[in-house]
PDB file of N, CA and C in Angstrom:
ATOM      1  N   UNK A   1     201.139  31.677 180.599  1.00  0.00           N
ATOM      2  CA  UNK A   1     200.898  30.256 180.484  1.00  0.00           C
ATOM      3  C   UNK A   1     202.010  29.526 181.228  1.00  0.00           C
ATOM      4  N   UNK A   2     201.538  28.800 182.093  1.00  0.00           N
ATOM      5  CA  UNK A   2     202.789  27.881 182.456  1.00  0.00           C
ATOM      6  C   UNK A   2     203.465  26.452 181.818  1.00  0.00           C
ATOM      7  N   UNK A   3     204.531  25.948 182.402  1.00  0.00           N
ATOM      8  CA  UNK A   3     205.223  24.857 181.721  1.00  0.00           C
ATOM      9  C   UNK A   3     204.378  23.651 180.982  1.00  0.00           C
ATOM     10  N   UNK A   4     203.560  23.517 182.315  1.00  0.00           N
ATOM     11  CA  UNK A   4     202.591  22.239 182.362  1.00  0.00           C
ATOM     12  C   UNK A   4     202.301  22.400 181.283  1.00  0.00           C
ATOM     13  N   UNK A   5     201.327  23.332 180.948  1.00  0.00           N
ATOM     14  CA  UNK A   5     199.881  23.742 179.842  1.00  0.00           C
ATOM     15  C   UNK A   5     200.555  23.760 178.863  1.00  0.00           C
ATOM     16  N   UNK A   6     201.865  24.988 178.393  1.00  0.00           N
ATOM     17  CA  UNK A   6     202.252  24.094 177.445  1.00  0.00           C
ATOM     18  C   UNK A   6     202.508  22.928 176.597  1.00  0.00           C
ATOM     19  N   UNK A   7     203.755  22.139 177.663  1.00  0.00           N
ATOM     20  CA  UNK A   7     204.372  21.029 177.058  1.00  0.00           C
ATOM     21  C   UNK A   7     202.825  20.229 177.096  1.00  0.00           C
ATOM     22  N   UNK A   8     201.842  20.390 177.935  1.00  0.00           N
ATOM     23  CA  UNK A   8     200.110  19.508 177.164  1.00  0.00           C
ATOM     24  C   UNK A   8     199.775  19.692 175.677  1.00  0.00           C
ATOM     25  N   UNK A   9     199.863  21.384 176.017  1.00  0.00           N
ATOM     26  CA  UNK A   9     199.077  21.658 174.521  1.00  0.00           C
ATOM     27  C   UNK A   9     200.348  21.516 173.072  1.00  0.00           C
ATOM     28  N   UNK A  10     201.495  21.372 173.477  1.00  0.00           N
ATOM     29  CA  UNK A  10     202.559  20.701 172.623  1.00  0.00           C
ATOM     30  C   UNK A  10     202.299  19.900 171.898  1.00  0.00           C
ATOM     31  N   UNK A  11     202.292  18.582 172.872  1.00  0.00           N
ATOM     32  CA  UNK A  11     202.057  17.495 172.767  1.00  0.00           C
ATOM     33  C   UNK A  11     200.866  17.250 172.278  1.00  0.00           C
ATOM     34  N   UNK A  12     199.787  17.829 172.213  1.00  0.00           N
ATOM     35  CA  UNK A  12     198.443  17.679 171.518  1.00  0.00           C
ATOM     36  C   UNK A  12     198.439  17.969 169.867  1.00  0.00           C
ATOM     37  N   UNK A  13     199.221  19.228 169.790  1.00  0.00           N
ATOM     38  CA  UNK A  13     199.833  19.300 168.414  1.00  0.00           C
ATOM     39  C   UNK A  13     200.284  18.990 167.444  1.00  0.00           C
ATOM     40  N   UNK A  14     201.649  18.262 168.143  1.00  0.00           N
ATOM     41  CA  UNK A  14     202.814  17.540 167.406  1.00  0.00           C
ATOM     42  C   UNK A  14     202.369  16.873 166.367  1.00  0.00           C
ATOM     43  N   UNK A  15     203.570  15.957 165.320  1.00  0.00           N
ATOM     44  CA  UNK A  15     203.263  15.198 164.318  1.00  0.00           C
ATOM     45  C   UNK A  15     203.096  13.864 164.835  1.00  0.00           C
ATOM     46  N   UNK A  16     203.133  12.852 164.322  1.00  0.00           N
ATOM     47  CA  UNK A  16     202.930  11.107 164.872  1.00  0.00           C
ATOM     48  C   UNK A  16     203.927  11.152 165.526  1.00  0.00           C
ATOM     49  N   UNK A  17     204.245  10.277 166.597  1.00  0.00           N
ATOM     50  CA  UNK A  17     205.666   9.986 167.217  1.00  0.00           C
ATOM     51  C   UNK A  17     205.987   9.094 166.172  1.00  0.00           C
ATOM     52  N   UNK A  18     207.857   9.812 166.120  1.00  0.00           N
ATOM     53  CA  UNK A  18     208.917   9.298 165.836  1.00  0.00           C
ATOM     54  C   UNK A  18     209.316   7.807 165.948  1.00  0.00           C
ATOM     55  N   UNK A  19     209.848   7.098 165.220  1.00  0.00           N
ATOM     56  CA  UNK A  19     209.904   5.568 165.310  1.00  0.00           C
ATOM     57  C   UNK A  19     211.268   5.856 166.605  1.00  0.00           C
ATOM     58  N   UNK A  20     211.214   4.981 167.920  1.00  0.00           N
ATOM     59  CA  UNK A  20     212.214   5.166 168.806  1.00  0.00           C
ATOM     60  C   UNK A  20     213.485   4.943 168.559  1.00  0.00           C
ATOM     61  N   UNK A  21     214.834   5.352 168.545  1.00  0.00           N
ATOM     62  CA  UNK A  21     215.957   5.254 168.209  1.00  0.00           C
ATOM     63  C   UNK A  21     216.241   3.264 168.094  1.00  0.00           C
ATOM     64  N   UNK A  22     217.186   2.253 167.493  1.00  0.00           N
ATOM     65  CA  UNK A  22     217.713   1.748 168.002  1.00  0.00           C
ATOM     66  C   UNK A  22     218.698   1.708 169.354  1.00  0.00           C
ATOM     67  N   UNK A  23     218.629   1.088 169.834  1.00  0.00           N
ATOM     68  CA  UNK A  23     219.949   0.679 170.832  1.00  0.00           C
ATOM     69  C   UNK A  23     220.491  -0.309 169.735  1.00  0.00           C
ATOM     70  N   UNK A  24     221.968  -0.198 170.762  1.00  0.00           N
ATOM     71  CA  UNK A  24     223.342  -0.902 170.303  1.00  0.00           C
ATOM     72  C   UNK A  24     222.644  -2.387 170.037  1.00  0.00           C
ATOM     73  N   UNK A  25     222.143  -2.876 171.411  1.00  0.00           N
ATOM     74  CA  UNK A  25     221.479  -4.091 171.224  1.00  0.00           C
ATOM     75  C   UNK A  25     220.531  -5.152 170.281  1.00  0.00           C
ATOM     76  N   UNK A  26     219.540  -3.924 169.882  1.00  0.00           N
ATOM     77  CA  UNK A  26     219.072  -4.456 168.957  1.00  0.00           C
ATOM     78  C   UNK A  26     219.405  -4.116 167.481  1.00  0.00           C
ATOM     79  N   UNK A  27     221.060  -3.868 166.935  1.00  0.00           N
ATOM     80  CA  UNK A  27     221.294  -3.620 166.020  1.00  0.00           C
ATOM     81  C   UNK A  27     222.287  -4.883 165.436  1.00  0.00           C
ATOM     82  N   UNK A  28     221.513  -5.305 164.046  1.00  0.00           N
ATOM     83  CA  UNK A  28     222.096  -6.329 163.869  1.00  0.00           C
ATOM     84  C   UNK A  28     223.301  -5.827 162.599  1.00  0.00           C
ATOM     85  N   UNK A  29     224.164  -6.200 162.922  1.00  0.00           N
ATOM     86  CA  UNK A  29     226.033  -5.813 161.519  1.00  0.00           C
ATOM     87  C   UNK A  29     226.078  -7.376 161.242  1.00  0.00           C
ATOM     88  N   UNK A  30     226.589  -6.635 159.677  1.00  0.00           N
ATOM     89  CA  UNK A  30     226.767  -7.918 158.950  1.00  0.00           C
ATOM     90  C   UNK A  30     228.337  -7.444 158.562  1.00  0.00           C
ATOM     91  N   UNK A  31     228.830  -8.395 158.444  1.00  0.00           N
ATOM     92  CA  UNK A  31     230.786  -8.696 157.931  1.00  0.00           C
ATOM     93  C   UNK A  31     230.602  -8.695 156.247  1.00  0.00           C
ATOM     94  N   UNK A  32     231.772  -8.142 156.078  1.00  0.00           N
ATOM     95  CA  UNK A  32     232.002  -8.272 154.532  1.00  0.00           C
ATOM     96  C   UNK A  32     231.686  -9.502 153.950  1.00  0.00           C
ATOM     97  N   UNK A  33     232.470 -10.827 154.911  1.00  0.00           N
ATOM     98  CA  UNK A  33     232.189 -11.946 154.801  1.00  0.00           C
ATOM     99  C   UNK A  33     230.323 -12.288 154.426  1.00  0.00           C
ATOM    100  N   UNK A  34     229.910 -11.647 154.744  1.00  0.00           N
ATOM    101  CA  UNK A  34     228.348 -11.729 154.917  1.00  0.00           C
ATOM    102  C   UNK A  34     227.534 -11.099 153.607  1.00  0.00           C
ATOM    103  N   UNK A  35     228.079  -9.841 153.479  1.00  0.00           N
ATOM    104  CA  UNK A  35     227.630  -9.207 152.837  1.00  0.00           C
ATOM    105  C   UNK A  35     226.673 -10.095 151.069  1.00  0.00           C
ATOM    106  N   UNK A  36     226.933 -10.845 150.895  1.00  0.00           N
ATOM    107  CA  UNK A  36     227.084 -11.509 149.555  1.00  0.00           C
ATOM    108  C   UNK A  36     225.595 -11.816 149.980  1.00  0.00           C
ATOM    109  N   UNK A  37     225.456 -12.713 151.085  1.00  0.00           N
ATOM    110  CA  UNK A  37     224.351 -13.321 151.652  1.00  0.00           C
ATOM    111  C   UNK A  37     223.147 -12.123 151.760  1.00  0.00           C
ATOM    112  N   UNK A  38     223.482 -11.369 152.017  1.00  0.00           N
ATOM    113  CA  UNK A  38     222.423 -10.450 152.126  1.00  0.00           C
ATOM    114  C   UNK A  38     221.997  -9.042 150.756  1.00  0.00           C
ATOM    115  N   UNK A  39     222.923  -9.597 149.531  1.00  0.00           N
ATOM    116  CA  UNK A  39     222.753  -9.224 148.092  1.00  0.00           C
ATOM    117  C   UNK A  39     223.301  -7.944 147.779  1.00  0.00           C
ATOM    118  N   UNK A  40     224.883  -7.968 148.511  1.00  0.00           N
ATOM    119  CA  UNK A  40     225.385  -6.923 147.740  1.00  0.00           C
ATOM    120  C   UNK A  40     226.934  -8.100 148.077  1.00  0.00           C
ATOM    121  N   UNK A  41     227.033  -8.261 146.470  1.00  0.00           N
ATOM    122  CA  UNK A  41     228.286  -8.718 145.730  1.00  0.00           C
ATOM    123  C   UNK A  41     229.611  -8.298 145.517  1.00  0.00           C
ATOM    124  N   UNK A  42     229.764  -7.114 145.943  1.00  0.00           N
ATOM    125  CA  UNK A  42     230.621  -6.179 145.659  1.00  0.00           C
ATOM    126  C   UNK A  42     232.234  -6.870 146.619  1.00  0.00           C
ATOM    127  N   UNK A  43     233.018  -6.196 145.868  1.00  0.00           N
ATOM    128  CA  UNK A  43     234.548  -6.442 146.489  1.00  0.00           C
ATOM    129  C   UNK A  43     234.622  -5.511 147.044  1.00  0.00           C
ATOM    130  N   UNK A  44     235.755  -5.512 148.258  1.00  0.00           N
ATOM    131  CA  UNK A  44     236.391  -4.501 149.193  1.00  0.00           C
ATOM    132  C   UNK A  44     236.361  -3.188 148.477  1.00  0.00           C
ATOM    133  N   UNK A  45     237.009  -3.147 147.703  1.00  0.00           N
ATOM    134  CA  UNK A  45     237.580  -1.406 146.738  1.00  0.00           C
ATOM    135  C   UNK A  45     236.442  -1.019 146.135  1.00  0.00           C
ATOM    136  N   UNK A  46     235.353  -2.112 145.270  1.00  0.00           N
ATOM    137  CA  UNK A  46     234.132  -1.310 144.884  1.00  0.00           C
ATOM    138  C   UNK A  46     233.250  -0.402 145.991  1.00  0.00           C
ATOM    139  N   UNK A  47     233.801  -1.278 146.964  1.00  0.00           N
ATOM    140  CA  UNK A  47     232.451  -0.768 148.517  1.00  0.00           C
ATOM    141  C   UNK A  47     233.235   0.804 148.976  1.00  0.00           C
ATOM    142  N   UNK A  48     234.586   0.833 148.357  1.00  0.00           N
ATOM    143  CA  UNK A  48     235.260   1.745 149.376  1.00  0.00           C
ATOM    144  C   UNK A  48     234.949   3.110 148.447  1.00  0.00           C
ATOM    145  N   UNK A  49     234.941   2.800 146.827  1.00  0.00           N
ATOM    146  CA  UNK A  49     234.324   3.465 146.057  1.00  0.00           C
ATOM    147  C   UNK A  49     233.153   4.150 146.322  1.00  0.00           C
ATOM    148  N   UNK A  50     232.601   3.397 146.620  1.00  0.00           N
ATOM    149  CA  UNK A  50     230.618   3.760 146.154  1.00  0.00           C
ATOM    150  C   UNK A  50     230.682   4.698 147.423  1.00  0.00           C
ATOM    151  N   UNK A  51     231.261   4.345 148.795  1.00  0.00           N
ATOM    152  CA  UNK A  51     231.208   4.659 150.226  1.00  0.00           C
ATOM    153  C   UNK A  51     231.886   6.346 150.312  1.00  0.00           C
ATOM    154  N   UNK A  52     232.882   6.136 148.856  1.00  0.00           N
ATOM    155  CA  UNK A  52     233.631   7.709 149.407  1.00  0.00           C
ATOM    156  C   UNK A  52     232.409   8.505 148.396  1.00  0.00           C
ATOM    157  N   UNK A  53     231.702   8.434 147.527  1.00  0.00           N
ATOM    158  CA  UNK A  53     230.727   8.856 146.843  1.00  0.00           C
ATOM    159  C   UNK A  53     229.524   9.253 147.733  1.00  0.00           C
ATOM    160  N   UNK A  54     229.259   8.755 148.517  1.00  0.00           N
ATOM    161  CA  UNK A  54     228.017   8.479 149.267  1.00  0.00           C
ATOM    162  C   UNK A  54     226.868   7.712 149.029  1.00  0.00           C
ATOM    163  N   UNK A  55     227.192   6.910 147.933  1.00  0.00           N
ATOM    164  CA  UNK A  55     226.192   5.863 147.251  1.00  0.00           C
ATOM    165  C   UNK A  55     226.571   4.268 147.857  1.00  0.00           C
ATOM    166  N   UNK A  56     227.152   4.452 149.073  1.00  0.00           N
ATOM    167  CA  UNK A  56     226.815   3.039 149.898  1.00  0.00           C
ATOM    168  C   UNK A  56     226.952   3.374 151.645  1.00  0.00           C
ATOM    169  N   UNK A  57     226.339   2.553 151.886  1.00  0.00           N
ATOM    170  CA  UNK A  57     226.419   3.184 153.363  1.00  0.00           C
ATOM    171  C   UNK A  57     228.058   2.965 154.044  1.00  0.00           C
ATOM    172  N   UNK A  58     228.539   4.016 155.183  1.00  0.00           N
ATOM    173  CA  UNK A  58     229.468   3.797 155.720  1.00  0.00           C
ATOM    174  C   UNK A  58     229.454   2.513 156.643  1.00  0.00           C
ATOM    175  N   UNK A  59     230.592   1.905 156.543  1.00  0.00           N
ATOM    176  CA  UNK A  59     230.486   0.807 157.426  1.00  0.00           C
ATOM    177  C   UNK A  59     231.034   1.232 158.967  1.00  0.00           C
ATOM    178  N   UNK A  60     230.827   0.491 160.171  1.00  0.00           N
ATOM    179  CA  UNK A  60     231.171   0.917 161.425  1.00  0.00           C
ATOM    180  C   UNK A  60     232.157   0.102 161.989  1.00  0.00           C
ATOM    181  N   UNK A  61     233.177   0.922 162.728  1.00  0.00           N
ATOM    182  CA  UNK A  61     233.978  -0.173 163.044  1.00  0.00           C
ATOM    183  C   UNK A  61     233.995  -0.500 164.537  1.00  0.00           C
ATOM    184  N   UNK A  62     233.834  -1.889 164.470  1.00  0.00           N
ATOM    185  CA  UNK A  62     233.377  -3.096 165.724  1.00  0.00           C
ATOM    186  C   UNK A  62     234.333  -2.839 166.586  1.00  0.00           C
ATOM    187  N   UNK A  63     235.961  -2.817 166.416  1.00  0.00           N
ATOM    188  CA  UNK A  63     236.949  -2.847 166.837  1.00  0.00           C
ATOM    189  C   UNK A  63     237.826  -1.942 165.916  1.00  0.00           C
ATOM    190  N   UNK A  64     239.957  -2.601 166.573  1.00  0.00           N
ATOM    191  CA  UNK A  64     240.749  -2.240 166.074  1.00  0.00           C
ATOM    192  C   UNK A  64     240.575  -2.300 164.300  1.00  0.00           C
ATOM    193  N   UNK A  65     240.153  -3.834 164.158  1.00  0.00           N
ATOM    194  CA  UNK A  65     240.852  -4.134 163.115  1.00  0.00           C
ATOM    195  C   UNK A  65     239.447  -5.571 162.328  1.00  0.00           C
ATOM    196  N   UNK A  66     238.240  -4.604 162.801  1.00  0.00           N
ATOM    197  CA  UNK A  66     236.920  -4.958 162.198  1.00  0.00           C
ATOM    198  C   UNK A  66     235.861  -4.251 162.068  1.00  0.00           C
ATOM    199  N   UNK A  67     235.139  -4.329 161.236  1.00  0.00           N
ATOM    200  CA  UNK A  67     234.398  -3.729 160.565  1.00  0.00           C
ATOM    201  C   UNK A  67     232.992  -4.414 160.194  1.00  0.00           C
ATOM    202  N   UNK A  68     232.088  -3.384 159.945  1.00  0.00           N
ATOM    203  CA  UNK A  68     230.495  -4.276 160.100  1.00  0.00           C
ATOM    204  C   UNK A  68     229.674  -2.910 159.280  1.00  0.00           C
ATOM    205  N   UNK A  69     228.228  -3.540 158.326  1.00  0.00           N
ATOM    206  CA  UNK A  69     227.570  -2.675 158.237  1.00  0.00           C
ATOM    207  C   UNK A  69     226.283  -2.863 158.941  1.00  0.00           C
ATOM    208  N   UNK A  70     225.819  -2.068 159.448  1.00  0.00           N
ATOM    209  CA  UNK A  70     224.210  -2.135 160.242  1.00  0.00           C
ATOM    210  C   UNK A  70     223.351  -2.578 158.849  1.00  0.00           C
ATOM    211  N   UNK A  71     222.624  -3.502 158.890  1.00  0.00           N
ATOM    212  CA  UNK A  71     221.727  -4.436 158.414  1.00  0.00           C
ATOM    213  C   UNK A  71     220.281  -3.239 158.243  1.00  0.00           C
ATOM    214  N   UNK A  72     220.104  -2.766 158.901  1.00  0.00           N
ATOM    215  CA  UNK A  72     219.312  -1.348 158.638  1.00  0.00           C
ATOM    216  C   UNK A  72     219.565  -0.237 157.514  1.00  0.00           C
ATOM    217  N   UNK A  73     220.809   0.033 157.812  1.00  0.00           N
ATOM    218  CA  UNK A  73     221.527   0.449 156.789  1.00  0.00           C
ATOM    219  C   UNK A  73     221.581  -0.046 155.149  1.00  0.00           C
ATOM    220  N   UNK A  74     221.792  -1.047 155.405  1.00  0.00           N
ATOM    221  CA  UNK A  74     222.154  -2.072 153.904  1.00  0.00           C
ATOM    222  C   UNK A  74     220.264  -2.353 153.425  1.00  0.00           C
ATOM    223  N   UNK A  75     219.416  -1.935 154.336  1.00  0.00           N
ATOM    224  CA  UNK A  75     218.013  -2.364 153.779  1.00  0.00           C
ATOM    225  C   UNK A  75     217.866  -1.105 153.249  1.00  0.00           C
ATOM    226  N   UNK A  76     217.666   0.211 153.844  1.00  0.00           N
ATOM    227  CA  UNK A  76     217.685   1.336 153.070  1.00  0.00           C
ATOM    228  C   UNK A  76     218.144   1.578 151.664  1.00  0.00           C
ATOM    229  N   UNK A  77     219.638   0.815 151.310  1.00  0.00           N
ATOM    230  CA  UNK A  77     220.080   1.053 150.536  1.00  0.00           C
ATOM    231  C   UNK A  77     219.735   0.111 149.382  1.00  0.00           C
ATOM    232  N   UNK A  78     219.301  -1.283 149.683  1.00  0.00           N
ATOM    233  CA  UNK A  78     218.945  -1.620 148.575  1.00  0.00           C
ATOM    234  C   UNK A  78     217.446  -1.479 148.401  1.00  0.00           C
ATOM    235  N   UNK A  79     216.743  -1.134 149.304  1.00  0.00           N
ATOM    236  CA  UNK A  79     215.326   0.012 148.984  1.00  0.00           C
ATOM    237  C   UNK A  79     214.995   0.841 148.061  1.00  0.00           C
ATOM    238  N   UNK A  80     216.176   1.436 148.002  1.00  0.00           N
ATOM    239  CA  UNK A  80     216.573   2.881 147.149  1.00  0.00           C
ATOM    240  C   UNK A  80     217.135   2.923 145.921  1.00  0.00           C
ATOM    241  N   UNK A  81     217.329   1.648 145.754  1.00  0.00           N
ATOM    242  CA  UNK A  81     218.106   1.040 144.299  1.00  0.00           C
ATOM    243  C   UNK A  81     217.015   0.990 143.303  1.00  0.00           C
ATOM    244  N   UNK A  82     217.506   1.686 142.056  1.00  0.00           N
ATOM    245  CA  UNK A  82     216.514   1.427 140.596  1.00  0.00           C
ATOM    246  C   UNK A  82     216.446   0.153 140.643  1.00  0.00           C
ATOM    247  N   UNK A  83     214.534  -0.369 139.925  1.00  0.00           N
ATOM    248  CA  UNK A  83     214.517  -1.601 139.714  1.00  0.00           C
ATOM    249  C   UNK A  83     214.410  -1.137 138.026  1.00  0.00           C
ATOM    250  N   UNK A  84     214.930  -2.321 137.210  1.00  0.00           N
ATOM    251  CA  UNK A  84     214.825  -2.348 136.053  1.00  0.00           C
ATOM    252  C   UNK A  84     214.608  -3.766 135.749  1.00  0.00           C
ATOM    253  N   UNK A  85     213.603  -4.052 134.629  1.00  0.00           N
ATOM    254  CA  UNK A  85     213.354  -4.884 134.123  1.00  0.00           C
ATOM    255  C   UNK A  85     214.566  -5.644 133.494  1.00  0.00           C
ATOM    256  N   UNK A  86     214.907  -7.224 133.379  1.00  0.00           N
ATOM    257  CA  UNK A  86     216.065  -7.924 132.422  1.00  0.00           C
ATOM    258  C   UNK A  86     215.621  -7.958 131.481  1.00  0.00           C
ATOM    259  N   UNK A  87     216.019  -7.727 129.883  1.00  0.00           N
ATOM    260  CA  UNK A  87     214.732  -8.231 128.915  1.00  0.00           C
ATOM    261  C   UNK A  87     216.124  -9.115 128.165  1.00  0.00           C
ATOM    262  N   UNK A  88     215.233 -10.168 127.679  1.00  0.00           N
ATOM    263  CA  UNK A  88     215.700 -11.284 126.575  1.00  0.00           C
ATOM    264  C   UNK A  88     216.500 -10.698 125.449  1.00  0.00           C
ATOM    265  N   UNK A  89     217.439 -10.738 125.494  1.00  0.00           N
ATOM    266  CA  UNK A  89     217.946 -10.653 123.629  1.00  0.00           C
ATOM    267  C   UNK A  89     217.554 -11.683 122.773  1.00  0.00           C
ATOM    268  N   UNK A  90     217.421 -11.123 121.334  1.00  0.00           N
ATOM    269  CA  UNK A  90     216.388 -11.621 120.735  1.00  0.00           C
ATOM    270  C   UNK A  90     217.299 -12.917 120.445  1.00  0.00           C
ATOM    271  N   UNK A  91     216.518 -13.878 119.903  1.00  0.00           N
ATOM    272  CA  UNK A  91     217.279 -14.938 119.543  1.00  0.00           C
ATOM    273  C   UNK A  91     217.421 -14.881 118.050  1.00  0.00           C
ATOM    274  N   UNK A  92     218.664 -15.524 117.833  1.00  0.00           N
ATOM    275  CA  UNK A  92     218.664 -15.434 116.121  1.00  0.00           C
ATOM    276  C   UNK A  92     218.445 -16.911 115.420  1.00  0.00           C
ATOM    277  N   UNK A  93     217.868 -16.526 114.750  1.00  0.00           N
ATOM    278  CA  UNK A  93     217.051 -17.237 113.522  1.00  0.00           C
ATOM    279  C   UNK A  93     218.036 -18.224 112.578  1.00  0.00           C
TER     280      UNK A  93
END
């Protein structure tokens, strides 16, 4: 069999195509500063916590002396978060 016929009959096979990578470009980082806005509340040391655990995403660094999380990232993660119901405490009588 040659190359051609293969990589055809490959490709006829395969699973769905893959969603295409981002580029740099279309990746939007949000700043700590930010972070609040987009519903995670957390302080510096809680994030650095959860992050050495693996229960928050790593953040990337922009530069020397900045830092950003991919907005992709931070959707996954609050995706993946238990929802739980608030319920009322009862009122007293």
């Amino acid at each position: 069999m040659r190359t051609v016929e293969f990589k055809q009959r490959l490709a006829a096979t395969t699973a769905p195509p893959i969603e295409p990578a981002r580029s740099a470009e279309d990746e939007v980082f949000v700043s700590f500063a930010e972070l609040a806005a987009h519903g995670v509340p957390f302080t510096r040391v809680h994030l650095r916590r959860l992050a050495s655990r693996g229960l928050f995403p790593l953040p990337i660094m922009l530069s020397a002396n900045r830092i950003a999380w991919k907005l992709s990232d931070l959707s996954r993660w609050k995706a993946s978060r238990p929802v739980s119901p608030i319920t009322r405490a009862p009122e007293a009588a």
